[in-house]
C-alpha atoms as a PDB file:
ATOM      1  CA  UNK A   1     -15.231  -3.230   8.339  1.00  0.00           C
ATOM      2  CA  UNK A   2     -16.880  -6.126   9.678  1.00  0.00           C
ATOM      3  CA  UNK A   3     -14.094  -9.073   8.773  1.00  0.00           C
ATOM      4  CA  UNK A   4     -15.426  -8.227   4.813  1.00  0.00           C
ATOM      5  CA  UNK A   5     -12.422  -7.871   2.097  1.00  0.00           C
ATOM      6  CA  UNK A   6     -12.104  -4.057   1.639  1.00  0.00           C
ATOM      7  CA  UNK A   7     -10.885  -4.791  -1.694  1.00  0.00           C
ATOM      8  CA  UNK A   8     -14.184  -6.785  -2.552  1.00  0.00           C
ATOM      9  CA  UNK A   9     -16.516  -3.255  -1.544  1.00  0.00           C
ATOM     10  CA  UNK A  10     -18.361  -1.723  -4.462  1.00  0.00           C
ATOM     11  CA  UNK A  11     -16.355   1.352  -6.119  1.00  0.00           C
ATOM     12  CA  UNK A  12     -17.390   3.198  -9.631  1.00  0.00           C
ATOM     13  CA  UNK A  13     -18.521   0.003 -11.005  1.00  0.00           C
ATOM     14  CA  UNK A  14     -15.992  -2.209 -10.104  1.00  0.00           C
ATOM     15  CA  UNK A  15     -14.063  -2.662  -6.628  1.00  0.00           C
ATOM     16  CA  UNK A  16     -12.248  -1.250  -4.585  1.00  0.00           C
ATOM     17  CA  UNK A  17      -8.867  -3.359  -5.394  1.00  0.00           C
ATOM     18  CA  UNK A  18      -9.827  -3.131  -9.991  1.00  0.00           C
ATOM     19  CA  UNK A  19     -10.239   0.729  -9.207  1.00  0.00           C
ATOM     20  CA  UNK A  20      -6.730   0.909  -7.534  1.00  0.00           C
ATOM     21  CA  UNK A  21      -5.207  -1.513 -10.393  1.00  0.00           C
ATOM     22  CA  UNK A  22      -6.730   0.518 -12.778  1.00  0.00           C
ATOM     23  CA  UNK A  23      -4.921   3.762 -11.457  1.00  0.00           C
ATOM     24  CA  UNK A  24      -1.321   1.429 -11.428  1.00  0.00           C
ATOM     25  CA  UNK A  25      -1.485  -0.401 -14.764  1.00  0.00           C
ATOM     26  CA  UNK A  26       1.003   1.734 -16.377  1.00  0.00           C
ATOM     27  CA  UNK A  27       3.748   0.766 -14.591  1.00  0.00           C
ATOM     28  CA  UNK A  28       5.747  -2.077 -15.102  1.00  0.00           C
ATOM     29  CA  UNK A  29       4.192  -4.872 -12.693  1.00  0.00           C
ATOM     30  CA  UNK A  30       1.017  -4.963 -10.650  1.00  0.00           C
ATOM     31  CA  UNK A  31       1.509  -7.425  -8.022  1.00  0.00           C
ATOM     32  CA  UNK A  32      -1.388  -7.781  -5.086  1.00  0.00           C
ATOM     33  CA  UNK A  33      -0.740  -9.243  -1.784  1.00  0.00           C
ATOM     34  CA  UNK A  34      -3.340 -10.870  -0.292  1.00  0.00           C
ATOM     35  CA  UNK A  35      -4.140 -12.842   2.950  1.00  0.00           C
ATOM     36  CA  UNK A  36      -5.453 -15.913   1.169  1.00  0.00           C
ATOM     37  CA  UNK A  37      -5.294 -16.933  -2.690  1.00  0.00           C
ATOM     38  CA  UNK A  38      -8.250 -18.556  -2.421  1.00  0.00           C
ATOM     39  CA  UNK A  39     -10.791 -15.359  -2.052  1.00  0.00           C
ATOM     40  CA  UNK A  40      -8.464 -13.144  -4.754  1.00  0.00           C
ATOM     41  CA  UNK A  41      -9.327 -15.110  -8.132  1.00  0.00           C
ATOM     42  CA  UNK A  42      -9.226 -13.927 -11.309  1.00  0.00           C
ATOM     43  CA  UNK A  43      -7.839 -10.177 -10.080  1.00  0.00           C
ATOM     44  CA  UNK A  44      -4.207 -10.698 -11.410  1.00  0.00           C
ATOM     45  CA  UNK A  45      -0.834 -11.149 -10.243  1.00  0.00           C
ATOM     46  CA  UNK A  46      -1.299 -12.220  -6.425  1.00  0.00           C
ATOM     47  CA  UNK A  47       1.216 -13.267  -4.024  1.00  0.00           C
ATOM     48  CA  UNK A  48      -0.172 -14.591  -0.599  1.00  0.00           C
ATOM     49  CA  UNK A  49       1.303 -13.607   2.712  1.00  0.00           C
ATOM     50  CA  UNK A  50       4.126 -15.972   3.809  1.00  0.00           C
ATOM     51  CA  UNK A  51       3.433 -14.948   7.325  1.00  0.00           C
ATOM     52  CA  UNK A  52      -0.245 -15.682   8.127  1.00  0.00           C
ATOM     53  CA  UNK A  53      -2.627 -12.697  10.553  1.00  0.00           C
ATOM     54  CA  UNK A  54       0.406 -10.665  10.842  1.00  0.00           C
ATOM     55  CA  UNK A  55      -0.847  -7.410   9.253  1.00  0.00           C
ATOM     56  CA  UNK A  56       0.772  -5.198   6.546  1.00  0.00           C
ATOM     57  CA  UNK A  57       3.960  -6.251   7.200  1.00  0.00           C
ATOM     58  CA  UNK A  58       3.322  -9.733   6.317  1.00  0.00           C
ATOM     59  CA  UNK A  59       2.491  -8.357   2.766  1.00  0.00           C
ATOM     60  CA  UNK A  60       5.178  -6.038   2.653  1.00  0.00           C
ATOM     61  CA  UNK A  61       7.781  -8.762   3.297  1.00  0.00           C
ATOM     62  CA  UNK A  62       6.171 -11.118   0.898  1.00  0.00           C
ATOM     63  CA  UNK A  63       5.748  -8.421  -1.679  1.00  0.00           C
ATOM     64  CA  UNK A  64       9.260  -7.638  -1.676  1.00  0.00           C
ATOM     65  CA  UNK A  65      10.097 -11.284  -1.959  1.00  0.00           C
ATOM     66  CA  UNK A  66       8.117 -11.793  -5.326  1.00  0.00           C
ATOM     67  CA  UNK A  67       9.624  -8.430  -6.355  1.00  0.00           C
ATOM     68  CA  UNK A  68      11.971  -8.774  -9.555  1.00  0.00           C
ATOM     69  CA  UNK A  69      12.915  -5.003  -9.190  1.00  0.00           C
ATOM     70  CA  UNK A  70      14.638  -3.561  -6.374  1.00  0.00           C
ATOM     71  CA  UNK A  71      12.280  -0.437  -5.318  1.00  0.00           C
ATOM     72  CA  UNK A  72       8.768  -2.069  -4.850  1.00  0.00           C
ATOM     73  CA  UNK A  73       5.368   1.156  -4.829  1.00  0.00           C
ATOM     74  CA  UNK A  74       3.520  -0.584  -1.796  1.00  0.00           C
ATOM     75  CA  UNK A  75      -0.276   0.754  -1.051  1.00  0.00           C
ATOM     76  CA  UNK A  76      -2.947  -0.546   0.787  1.00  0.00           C
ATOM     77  CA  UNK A  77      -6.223  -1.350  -1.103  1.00  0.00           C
ATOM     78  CA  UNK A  78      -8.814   0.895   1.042  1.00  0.00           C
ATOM     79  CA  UNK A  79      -6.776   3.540  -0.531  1.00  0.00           C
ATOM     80  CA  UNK A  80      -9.408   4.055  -3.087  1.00  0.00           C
ATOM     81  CA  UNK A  81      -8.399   7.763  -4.360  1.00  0.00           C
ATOM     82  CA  UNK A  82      -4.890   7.302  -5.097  1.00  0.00           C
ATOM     83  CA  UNK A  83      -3.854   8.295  -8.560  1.00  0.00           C
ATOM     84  CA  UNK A  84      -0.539   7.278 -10.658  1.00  0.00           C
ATOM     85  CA  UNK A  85       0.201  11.400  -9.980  1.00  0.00           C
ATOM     86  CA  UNK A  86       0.943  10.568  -6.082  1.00  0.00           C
ATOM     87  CA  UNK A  87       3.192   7.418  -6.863  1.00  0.00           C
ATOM     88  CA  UNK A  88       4.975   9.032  -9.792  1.00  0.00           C
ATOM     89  CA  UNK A  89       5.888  12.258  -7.097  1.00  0.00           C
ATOM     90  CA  UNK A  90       7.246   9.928  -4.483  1.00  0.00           C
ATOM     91  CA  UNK A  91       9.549   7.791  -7.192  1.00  0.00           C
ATOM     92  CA  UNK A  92      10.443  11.597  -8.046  1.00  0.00           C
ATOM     93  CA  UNK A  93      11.851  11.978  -4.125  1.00  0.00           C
ATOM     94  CA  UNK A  94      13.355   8.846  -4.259  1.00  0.00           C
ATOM     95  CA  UNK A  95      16.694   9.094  -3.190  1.00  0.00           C
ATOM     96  CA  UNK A  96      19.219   5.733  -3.594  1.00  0.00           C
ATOM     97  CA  UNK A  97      20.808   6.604   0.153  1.00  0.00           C
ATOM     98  CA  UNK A  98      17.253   5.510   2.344  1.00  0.00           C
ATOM     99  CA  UNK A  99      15.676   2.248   2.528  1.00  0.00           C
ATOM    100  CA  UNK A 100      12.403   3.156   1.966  1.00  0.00           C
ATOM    101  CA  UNK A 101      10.463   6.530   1.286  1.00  0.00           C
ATOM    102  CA  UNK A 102       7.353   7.356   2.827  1.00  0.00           C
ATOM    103  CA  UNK A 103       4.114   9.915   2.378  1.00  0.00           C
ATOM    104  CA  UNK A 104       3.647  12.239   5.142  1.00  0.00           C
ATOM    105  CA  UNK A 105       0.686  14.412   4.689  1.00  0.00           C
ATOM    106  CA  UNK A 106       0.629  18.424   6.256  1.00  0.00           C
ATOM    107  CA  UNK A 107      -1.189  17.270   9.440  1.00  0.00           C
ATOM    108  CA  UNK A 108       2.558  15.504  10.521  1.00  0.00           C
ATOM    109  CA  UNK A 109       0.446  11.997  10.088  1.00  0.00           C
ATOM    110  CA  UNK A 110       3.072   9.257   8.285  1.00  0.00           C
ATOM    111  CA  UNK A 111       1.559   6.407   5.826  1.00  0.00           C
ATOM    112  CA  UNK A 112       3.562   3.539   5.600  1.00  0.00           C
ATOM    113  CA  UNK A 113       1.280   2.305   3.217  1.00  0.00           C
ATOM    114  CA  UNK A 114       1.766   4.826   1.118  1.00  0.00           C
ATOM    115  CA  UNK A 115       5.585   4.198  -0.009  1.00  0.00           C
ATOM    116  CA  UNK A 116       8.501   3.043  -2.133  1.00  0.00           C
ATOM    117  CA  UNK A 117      10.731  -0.215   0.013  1.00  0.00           C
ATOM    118  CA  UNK A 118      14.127  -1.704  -1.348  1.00  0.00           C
ATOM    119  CA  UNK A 119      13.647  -5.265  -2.011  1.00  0.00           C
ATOM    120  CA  UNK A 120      17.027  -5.544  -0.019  1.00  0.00           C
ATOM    121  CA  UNK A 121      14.713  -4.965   3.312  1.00  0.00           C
ATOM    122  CA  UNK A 122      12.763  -8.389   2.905  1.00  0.00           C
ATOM    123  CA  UNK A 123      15.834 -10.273   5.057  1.00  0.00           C
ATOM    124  CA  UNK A 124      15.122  -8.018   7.898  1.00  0.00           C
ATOM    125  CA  UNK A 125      11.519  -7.861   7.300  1.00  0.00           C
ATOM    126  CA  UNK A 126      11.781 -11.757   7.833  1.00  0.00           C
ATOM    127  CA  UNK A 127      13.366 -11.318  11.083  1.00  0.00           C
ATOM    128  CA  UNK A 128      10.711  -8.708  12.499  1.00  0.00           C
ATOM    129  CA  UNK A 129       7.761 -11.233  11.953  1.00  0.00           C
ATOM    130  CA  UNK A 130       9.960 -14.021  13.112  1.00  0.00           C
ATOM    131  CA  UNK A 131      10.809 -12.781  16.295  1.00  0.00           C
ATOM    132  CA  UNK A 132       6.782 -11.766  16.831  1.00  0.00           C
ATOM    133  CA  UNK A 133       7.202  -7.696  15.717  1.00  0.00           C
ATOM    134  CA  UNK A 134       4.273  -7.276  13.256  1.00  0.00           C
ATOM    135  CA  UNK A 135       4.290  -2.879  13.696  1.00  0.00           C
ATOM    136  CA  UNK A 136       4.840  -1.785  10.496  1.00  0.00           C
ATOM    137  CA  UNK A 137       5.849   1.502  12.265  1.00  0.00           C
ATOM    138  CA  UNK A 138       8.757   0.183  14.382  1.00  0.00           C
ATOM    139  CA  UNK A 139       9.845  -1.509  11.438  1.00  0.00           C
ATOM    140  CA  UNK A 140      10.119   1.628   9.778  1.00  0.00           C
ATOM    141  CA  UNK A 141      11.839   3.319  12.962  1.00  0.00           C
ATOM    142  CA  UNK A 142      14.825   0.733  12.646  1.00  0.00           C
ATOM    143  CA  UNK A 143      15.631   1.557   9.035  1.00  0.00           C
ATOM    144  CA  UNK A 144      16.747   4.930   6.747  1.00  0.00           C
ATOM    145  CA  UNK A 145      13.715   6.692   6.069  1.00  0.00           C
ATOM    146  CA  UNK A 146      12.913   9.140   4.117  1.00  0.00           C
ATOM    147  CA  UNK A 147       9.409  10.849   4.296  1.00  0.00           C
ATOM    148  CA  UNK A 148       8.118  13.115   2.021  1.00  0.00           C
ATOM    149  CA  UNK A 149       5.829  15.616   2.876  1.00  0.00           C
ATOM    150  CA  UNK A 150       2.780  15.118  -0.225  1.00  0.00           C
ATOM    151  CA  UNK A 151       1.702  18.233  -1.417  1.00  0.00           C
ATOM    152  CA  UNK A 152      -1.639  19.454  -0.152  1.00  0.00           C
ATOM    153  CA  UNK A 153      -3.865  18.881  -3.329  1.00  0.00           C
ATOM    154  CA  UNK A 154      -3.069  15.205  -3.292  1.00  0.00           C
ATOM    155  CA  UNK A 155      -3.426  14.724   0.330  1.00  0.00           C
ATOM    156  CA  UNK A 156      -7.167  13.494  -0.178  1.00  0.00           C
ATOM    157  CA  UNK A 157      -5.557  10.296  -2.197  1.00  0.00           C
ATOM    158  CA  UNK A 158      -3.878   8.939   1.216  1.00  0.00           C
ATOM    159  CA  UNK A 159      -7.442   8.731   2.307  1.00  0.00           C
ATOM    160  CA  UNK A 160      -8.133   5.120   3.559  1.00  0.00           C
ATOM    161  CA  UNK A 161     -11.559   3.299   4.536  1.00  0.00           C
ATOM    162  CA  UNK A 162     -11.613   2.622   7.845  1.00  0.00           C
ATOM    163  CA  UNK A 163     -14.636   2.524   8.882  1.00  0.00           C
ATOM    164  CA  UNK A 164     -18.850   2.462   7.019  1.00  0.00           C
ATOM    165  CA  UNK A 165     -19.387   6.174   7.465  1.00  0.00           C
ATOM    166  CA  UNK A 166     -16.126   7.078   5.581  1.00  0.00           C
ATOM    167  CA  UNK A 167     -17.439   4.601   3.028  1.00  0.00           C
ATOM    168  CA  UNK A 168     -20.230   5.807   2.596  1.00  0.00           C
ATOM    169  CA  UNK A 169     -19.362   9.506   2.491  1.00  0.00           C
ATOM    170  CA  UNK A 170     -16.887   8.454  -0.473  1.00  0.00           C
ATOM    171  CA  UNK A 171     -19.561   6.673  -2.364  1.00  0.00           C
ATOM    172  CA  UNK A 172     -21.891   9.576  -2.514  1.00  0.00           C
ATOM    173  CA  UNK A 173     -18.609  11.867  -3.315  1.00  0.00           C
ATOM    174  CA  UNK A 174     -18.244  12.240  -7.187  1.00  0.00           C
ATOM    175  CA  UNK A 175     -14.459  11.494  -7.722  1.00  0.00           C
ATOM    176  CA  UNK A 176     -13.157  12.972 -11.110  1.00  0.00           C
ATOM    177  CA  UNK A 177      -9.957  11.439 -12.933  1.00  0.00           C
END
């Protein structure tokens, strides 16, 4: 959206990125990885990415580094409807055999931003972005997935803002908790 931090957008008098927090602050530790410290003050817990313009999986990997637990929620911040309901159904799937579980929604479409990763995955992580593989995708190809289909009344959550019209749609939507 024009180079502009998504998490910085107006959202029901806040952000974008203090709306999301908000919906997250009961569980144990709310860690955001950003691009660059310096336009993230006074939001929290940040870690920057260790891997600079590499995408999502730059702040996958360096989320899972600051991680002290060993399964790690990660979301993206445009994900302005998701509610504690969606991320307390996936820990629910969780199963200890996969690497990393994953939303799916009805229409087949994956979110990888949308998932639960075992810290154990930053090594290899490290070694897709060093060798110049910044998909988060084929990442996720490599490793044991699981992905769980997310039942159709919280499909909407998954919603992320791409683009000004699907911002602007959302703005004039009345959300309800």
């Amino acid at each position: 959206m024009n180079y502009y931090p998504k998490s910085h957008l107006p959202w029901q008098g806040g952000s974008f990125l203090s709306a999301l927090s908000s919906q997250l602050t009961h569980f144990s530790r709310c860690v955001v990885s950003v691009d660059r410290k310096d336009r993230f003050e006074n939001i929290g817990e940040t870690v920057e990415d260790r891997y600079v313009d590499c995408g999502p999986l730059s702040g996958i990997y360096s989320s899972l580094e600051a991680a002290d637990t060993q399964l790690v929620f990660i979301t993206a911040c445009d994900t302005t409807l998701l509610k504690s309901e969606l991320v307390e159904y996936l820990f629910r799937q969780w199963k200890p055999q996969y690497d990393c579980c994953i939303a799916k929604t009805g229409d087949g479409r994956i979110h990888p931003l949308c998932g639960i990763y075992k810290k154990e995955l930053a090594p290899v992580l490290r070694q897709s972005l060093e060798q110049g593989d910044r998909r988060v995708m084929r990442f996720l190809e490599q490793q044991n997935l699981h992905i769980v289909e997310i039942p159709a009344e919280m499909e909407e959550q998954l919603t992320n803002v791409n683009t000004q019209e699907i911002y602007q749609s959302l703005c004039g939507q009345s959300v309800t908790e």
